[in-house]
C-alpha atoms as a PDB file:
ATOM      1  CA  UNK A   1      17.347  41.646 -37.528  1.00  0.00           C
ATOM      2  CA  UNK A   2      19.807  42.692 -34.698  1.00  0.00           C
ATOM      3  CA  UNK A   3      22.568  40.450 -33.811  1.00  0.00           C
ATOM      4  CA  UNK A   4      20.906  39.153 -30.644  1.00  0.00           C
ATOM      5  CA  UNK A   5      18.034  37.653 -32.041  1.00  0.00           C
ATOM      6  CA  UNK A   6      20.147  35.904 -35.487  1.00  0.00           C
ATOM      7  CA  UNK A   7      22.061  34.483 -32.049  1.00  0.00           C
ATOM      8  CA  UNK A   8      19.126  33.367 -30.575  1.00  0.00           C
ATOM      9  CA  UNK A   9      17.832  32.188 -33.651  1.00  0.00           C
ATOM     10  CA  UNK A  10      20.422  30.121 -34.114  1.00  0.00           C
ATOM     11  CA  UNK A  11      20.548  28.581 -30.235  1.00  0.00           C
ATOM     12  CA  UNK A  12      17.190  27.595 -30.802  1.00  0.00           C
ATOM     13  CA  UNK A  13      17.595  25.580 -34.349  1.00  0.00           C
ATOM     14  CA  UNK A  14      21.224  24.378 -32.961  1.00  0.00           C
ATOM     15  CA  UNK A  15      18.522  22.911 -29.816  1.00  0.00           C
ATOM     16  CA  UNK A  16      16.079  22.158 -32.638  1.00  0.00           C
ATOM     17  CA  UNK A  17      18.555  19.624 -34.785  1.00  0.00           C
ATOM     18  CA  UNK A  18      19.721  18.378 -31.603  1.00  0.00           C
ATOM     19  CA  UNK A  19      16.615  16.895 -30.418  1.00  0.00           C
ATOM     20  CA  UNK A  20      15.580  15.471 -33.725  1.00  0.00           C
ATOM     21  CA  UNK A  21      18.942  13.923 -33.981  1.00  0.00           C
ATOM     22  CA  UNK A  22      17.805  12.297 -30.521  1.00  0.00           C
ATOM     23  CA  UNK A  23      14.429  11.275 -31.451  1.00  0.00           C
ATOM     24  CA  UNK A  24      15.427   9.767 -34.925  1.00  0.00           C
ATOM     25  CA  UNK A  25      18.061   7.390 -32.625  1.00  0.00           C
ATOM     26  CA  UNK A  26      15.300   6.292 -30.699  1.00  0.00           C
ATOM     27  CA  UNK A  27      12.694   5.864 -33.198  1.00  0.00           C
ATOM     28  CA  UNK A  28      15.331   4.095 -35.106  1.00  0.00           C
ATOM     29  CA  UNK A  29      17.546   2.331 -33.051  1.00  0.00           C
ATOM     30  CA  UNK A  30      20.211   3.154 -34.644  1.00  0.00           C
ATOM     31  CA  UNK A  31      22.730   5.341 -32.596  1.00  0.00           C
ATOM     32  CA  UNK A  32      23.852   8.474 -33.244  1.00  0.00           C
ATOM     33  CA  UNK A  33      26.987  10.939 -33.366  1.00  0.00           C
ATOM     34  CA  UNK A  34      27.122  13.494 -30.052  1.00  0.00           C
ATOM     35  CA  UNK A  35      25.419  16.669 -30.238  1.00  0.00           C
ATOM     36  CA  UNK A  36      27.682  18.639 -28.662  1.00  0.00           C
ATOM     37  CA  UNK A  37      28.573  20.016 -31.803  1.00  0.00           C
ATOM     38  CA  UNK A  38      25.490  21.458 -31.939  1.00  0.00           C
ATOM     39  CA  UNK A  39      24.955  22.442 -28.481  1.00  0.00           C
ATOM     40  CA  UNK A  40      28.724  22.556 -26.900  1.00  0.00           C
ATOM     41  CA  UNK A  41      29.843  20.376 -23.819  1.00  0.00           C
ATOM     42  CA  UNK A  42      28.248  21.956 -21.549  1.00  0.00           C
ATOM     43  CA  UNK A  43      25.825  24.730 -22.261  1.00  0.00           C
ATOM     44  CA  UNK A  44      23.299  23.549 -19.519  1.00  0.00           C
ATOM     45  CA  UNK A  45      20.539  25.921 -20.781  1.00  0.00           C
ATOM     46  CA  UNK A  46      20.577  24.212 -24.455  1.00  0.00           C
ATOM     47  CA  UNK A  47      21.054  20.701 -23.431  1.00  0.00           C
ATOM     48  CA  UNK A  48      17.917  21.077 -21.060  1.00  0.00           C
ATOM     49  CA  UNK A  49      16.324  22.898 -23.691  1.00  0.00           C
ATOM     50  CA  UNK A  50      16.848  19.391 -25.699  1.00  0.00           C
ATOM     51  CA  UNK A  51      15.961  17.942 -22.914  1.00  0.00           C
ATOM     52  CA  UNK A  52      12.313  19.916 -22.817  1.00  0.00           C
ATOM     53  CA  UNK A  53      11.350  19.124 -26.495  1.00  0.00           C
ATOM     54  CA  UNK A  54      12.388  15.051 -25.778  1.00  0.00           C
ATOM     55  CA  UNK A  55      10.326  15.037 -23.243  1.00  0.00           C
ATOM     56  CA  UNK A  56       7.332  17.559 -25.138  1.00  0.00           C
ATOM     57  CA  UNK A  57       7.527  14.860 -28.007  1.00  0.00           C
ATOM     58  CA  UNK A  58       7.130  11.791 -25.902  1.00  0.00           C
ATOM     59  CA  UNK A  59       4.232  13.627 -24.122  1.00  0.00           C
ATOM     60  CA  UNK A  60       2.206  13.989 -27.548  1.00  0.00           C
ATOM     61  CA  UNK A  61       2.731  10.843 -28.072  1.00  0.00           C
ATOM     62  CA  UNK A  62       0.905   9.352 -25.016  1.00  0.00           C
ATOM     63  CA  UNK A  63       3.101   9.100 -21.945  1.00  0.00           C
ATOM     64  CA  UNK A  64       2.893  10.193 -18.758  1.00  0.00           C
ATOM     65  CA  UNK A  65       5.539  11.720 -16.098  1.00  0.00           C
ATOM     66  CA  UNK A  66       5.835   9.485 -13.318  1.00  0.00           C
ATOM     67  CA  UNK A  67       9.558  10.769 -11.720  1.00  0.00           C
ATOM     68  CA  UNK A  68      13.011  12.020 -12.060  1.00  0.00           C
ATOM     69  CA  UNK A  69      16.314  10.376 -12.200  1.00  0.00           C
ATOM     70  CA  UNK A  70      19.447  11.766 -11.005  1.00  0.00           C
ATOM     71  CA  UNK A  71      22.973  10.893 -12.935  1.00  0.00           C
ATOM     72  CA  UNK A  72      26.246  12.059 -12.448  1.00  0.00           C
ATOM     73  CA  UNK A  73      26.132  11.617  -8.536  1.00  0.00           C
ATOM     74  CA  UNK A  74      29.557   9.740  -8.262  1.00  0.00           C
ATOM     75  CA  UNK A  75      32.756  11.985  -7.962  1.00  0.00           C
ATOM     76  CA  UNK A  76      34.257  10.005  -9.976  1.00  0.00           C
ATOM     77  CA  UNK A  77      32.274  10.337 -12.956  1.00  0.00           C
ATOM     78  CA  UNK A  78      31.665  14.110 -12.634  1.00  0.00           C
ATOM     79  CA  UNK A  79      35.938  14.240 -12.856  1.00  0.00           C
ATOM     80  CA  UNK A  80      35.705  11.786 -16.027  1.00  0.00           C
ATOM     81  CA  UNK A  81      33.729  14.219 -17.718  1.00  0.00           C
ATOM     82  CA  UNK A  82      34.757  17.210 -16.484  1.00  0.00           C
ATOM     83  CA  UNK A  83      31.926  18.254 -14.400  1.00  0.00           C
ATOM     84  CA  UNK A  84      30.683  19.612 -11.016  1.00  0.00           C
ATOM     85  CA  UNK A  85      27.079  18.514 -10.518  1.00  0.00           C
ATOM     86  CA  UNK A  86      24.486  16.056 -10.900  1.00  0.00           C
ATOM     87  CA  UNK A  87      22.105  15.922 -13.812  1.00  0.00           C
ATOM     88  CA  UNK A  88      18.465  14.421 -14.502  1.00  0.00           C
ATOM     89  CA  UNK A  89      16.255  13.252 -16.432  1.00  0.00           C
ATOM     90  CA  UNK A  90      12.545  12.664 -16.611  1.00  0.00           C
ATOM     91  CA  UNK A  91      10.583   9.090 -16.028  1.00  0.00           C
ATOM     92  CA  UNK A  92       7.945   8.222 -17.889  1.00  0.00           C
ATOM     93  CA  UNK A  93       5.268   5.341 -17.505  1.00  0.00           C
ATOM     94  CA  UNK A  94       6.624   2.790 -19.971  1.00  0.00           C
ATOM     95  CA  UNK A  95       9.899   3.028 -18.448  1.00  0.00           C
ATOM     96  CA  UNK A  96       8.703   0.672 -14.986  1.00  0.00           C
ATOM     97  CA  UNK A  97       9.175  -2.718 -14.460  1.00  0.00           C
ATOM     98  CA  UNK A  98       8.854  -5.279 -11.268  1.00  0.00           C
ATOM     99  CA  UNK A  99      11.170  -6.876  -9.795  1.00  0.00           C
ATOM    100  CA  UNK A 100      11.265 -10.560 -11.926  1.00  0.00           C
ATOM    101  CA  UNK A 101      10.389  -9.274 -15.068  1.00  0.00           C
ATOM    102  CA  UNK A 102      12.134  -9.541 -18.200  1.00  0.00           C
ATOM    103  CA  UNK A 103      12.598  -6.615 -19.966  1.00  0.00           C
ATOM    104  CA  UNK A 104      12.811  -6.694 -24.152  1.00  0.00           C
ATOM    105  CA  UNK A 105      16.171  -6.597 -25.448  1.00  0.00           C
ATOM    106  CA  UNK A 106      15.444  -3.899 -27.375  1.00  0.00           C
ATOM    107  CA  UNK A 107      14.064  -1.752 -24.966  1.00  0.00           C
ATOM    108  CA  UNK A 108      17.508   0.343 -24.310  1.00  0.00           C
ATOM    109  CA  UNK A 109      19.988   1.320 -26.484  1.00  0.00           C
ATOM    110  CA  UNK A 110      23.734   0.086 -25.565  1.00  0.00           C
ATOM    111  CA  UNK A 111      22.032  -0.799 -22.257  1.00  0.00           C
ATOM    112  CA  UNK A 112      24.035  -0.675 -18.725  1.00  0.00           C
ATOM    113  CA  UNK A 113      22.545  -1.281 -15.685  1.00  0.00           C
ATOM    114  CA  UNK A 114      23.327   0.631 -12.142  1.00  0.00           C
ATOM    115  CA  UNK A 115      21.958  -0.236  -8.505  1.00  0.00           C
ATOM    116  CA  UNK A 116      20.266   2.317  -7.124  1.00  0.00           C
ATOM    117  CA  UNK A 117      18.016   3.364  -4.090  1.00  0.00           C
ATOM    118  CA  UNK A 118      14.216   4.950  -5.299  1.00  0.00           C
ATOM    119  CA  UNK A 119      12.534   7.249  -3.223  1.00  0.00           C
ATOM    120  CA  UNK A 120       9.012   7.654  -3.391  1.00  0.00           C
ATOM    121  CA  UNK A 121       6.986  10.755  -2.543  1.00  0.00           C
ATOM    122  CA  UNK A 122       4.116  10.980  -0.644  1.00  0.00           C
ATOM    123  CA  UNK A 123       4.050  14.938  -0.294  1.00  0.00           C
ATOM    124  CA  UNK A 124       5.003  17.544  -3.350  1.00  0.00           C
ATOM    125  CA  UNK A 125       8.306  19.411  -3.103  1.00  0.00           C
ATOM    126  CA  UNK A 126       6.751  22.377  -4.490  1.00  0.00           C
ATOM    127  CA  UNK A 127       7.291  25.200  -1.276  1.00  0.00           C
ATOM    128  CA  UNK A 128       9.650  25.981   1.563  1.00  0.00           C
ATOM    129  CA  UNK A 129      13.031  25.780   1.803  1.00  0.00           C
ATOM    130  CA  UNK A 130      13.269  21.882   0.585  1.00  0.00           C
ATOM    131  CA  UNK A 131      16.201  21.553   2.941  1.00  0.00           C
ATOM    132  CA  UNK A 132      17.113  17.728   4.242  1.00  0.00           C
ATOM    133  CA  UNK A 133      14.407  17.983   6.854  1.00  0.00           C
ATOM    134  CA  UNK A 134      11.386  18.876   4.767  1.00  0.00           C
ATOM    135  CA  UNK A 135      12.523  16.337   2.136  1.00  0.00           C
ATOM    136  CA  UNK A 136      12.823  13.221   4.367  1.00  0.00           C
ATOM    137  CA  UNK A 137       9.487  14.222   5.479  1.00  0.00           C
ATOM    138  CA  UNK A 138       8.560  14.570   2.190  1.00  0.00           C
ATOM    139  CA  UNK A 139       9.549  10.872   1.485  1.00  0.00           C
ATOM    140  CA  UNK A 140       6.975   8.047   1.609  1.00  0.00           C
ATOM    141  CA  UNK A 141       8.988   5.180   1.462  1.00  0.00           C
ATOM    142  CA  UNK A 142      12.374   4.099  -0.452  1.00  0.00           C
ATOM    143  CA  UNK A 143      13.528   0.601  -2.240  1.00  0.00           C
ATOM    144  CA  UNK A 144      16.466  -0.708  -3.818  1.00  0.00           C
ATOM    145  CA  UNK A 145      15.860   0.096  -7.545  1.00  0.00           C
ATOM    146  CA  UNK A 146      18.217  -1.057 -10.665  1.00  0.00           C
ATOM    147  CA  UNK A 147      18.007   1.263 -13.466  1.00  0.00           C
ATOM    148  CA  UNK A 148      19.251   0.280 -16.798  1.00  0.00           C
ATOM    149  CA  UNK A 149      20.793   3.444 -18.883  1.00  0.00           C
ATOM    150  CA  UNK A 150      21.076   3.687 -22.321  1.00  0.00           C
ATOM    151  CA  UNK A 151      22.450   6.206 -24.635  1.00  0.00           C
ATOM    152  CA  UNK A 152      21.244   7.255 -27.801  1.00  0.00           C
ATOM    153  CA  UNK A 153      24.575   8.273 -28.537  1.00  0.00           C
ATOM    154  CA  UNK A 154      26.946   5.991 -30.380  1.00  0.00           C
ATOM    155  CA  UNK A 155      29.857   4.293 -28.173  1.00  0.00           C
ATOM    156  CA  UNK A 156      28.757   6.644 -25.058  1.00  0.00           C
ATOM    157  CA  UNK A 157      30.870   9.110 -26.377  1.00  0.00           C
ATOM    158  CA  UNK A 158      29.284  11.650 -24.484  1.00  0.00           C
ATOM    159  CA  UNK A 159      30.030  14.911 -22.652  1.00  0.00           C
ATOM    160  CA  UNK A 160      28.088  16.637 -19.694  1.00  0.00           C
ATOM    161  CA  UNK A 161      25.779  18.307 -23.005  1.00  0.00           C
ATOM    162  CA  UNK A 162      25.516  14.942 -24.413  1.00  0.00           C
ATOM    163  CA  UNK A 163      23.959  13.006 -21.363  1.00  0.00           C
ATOM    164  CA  UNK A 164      21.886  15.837 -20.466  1.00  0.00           C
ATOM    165  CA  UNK A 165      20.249  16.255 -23.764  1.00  0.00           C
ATOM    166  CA  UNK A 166      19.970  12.694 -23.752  1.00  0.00           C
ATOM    167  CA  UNK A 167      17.319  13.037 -21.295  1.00  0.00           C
ATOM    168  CA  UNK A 168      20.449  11.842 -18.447  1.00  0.00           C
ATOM    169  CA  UNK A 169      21.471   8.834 -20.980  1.00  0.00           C
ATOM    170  CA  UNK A 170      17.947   7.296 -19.294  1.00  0.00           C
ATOM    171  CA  UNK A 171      16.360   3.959 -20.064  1.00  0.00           C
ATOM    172  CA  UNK A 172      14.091   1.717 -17.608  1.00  0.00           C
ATOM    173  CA  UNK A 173      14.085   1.028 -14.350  1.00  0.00           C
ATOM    174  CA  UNK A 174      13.212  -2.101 -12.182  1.00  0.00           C
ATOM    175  CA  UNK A 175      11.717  -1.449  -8.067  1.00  0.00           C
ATOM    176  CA  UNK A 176      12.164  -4.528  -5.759  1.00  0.00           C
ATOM    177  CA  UNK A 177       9.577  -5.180  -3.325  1.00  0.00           C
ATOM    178  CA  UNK A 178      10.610  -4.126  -0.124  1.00  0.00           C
ATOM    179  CA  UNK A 179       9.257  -0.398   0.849  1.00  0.00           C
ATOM    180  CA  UNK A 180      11.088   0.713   4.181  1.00  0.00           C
ATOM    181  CA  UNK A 181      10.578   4.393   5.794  1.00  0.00           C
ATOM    182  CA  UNK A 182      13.298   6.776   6.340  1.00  0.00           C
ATOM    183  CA  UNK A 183      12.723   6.005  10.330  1.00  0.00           C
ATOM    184  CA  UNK A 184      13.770   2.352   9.810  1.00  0.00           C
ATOM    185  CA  UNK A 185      17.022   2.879   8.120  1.00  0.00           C
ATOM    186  CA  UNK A 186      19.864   5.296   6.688  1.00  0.00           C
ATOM    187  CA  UNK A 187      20.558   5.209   3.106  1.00  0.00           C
ATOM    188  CA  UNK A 188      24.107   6.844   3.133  1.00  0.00           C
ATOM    189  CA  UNK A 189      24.588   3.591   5.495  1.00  0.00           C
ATOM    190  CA  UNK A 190      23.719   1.207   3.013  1.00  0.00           C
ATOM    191  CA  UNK A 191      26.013  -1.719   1.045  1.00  0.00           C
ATOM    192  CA  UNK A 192      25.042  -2.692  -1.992  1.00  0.00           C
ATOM    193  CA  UNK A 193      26.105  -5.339  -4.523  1.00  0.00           C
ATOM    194  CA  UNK A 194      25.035  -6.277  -7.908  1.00  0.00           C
ATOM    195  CA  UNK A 195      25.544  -9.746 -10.069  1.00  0.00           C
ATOM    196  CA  UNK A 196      24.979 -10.433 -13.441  1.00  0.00           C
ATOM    197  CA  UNK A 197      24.585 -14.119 -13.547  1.00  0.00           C
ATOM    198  CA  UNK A 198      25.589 -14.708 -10.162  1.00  0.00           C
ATOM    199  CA  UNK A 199      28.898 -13.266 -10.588  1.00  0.00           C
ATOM    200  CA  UNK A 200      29.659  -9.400  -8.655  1.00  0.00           C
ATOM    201  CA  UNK A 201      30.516  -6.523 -11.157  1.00  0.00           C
ATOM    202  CA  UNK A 202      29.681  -4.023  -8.998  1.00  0.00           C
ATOM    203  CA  UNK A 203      29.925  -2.551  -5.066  1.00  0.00           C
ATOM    204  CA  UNK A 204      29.059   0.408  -3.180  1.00  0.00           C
ATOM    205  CA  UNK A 205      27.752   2.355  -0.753  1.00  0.00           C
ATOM    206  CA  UNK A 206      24.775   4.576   0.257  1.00  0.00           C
ATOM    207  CA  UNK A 207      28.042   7.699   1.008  1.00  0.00           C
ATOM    208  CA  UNK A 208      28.824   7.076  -2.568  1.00  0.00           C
ATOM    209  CA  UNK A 209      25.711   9.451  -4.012  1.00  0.00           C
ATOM    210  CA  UNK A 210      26.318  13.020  -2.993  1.00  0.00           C
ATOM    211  CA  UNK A 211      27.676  11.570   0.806  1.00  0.00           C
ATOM    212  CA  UNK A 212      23.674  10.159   0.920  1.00  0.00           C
ATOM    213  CA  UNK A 213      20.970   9.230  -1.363  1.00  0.00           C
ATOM    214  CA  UNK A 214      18.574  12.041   0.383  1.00  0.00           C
ATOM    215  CA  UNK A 215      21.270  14.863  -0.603  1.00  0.00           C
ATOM    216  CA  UNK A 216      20.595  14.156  -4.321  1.00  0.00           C
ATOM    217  CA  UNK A 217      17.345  14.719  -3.942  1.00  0.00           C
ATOM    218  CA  UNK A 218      17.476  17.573  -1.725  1.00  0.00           C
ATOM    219  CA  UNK A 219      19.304  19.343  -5.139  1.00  0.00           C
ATOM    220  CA  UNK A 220      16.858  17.581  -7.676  1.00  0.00           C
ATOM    221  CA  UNK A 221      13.966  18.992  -5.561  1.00  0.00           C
ATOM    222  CA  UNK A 222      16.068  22.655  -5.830  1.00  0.00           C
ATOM    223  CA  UNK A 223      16.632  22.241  -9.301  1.00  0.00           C
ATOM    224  CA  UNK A 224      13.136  20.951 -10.331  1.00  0.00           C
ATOM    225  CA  UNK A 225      11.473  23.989  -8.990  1.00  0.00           C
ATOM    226  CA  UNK A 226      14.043  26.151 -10.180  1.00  0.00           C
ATOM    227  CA  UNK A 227      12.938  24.640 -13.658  1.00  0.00           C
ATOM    228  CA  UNK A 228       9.418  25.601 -13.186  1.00  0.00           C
ATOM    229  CA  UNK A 229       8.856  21.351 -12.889  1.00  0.00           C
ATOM    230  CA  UNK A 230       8.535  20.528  -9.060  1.00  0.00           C
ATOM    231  CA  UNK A 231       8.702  17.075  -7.634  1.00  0.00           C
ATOM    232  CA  UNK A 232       4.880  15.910  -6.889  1.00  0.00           C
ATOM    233  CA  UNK A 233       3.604  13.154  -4.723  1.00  0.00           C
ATOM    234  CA  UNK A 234       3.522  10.015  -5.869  1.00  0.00           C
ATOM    235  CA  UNK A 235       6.569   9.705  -8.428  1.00  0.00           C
ATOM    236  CA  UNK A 236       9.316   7.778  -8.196  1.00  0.00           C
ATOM    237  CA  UNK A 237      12.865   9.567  -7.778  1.00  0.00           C
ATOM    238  CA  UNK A 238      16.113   7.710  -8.482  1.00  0.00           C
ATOM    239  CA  UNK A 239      18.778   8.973  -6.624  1.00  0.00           C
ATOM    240  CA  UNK A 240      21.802   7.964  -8.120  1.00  0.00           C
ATOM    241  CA  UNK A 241      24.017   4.861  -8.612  1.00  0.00           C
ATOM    242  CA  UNK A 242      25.827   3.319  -5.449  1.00  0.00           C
ATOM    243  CA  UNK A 243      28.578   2.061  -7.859  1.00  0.00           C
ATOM    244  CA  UNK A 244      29.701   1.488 -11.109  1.00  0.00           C
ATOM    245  CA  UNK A 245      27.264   0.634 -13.987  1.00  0.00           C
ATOM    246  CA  UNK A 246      27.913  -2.592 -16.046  1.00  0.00           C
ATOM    247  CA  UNK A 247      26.861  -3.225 -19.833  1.00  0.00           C
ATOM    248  CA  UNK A 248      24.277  -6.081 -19.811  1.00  0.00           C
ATOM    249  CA  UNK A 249      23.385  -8.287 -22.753  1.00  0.00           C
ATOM    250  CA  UNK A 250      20.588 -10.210 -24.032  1.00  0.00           C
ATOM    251  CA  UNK A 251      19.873 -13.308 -21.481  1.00  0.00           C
ATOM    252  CA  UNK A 252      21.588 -11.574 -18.830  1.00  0.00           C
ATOM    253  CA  UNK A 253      20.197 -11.879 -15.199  1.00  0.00           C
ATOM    254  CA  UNK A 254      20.916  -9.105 -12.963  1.00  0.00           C
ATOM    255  CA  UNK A 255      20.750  -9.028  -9.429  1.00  0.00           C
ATOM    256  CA  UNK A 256      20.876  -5.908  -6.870  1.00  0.00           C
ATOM    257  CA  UNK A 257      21.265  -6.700  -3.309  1.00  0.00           C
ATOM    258  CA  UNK A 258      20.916  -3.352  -0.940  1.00  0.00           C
ATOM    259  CA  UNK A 259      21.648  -3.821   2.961  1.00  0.00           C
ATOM    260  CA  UNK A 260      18.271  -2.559   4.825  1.00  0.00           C
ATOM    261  CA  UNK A 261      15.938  -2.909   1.160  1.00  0.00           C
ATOM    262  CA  UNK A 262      16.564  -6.786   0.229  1.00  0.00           C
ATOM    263  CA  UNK A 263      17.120  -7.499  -3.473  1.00  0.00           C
ATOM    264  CA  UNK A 264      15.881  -6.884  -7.252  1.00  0.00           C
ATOM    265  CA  UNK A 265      16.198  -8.646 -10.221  1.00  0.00           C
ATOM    266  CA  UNK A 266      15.168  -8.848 -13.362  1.00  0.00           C
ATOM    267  CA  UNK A 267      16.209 -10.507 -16.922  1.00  0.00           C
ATOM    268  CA  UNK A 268      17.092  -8.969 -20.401  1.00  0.00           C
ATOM    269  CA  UNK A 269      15.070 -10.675 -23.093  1.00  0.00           C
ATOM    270  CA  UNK A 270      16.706 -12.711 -25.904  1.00  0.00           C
ATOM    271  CA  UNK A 271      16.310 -11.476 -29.281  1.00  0.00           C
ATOM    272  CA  UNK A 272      14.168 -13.179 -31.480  1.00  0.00           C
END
């Protein structure tokens, strides 16, 4: 065996026990340790590759791709973990709520929640050049979203390989009920605010993700058909958080307020 394929024998069982370390977490809900020491900090090809076979398992078990989610979109957090670019993660069906529900509290692991805006398509971003122009065209509607991450990983101790893998430390996500089009406002122009029982934790702006929403999915749209996985009409994209993500707790109500999109809410279940 030549030394090229013992290495890439041993990427692919490194990627291999990384993803079942994943899977067992969620199955479990237990956390686990960081699998960068199986996978490094940020080897982007083997924490996707984690990525693929999280998102292969939850396939065969039943559930269906209905977006993408883009992390990492704050300057801020790309410096606190050492990192130049966005990442994302894959939505599936059983991860959408409305806005008024009450989502189990056992639904995400060390949940936090983050206000977002969601765009959704009404045209695939499959061809062309998927500069700014195509994709606004590309973009039925948009409303102000709250998504609530969790991490499989114990105490967030994560790195740029860790979140990735982690399918982008994803959990659910919760649409409010006002759809506007692209022509009737400007989402870098936005001001947002989010409560969790009627007190603020958390402020921002549209400029906050990438400079504007629409630029973070301009570079999803790149990097999805880079990935052989382009954006299709119909799903749901969430562009990125417009400030700082909060833990939330059991009986929590959360509240996202979005200049232009109205509000969402919803409320984390008590445990029984």
């Amino acid at each position: 065996m030549s030394d090229t394929t013992i290495a890439d024998a041993g990427a692919s069982a490194a990627v291999g026990a990384a993803a079942e370390r994943l899977l067992e977490a969620a199955a479990t809900g237990v956390p686990c340790p960081p699998v960068r020491d199986l996978i490094g900090r940020d080897d982007l090809p083997a924490a996707y590759a984690v990525q693929e076979r999280l998102t292969a398992a939850r396939l065969a078990a039943g559930a269906t791709v209905v977006g993408r989610k883009i992390g990492l979109t704050s300057e801020a957090v790309q410096q606190q973990l050492g990192v130049d670019q966005p990442d994302f993660g894959v939505l599936f069906d059983d991860m959408a709520y409305a806005g008024g529900d009450t989502i189990p509290a056992n639904a995400v692991l060390q949940p936090r929640a983050e206000a977002e805006i969601a765009f959704v398509l009404a045209e695939d971003l499959a061809d062309g050049d998927l500069d700014d122009d195509q994709v606004r065209g590309a973009i039925d509607y948009a409303v102000a979203a709250i998504e609530v991450c969790g991490s499989r990983i114990a105490g967030w101790d994560i790195s740029f390989g860790d979140t990735v893998a982690d399918n982008a430390s994803s959990g659910v996500y919760v649409l409010g009920p006002t759809h506007k089009r692209l022509d009737e406002f400007e989402p870098k122009d936005v001001v947002m605010s989010m409560t969790i029982d009627g007190e603020e934790v958390s402020t921002g702006t549209g400029a906050a993700c990438l400079g504007d929403p629409v630029n973070a999915v301009v570079w999803l749209a790149r990097q999805a058909r880079e990935l052989g996985e382009p954006l299709r009409k119909g799903q749901v994209i969430l562009s990125g958080a417009l400030g700082p993500m909060r833990p939330i707790a059991p009986g929590n109500t959360v509240r996202s307020t979005v200049s232009d999109l109205g509000s969402v809410t919803f409320t984390v279940g008590v445990e029984s």
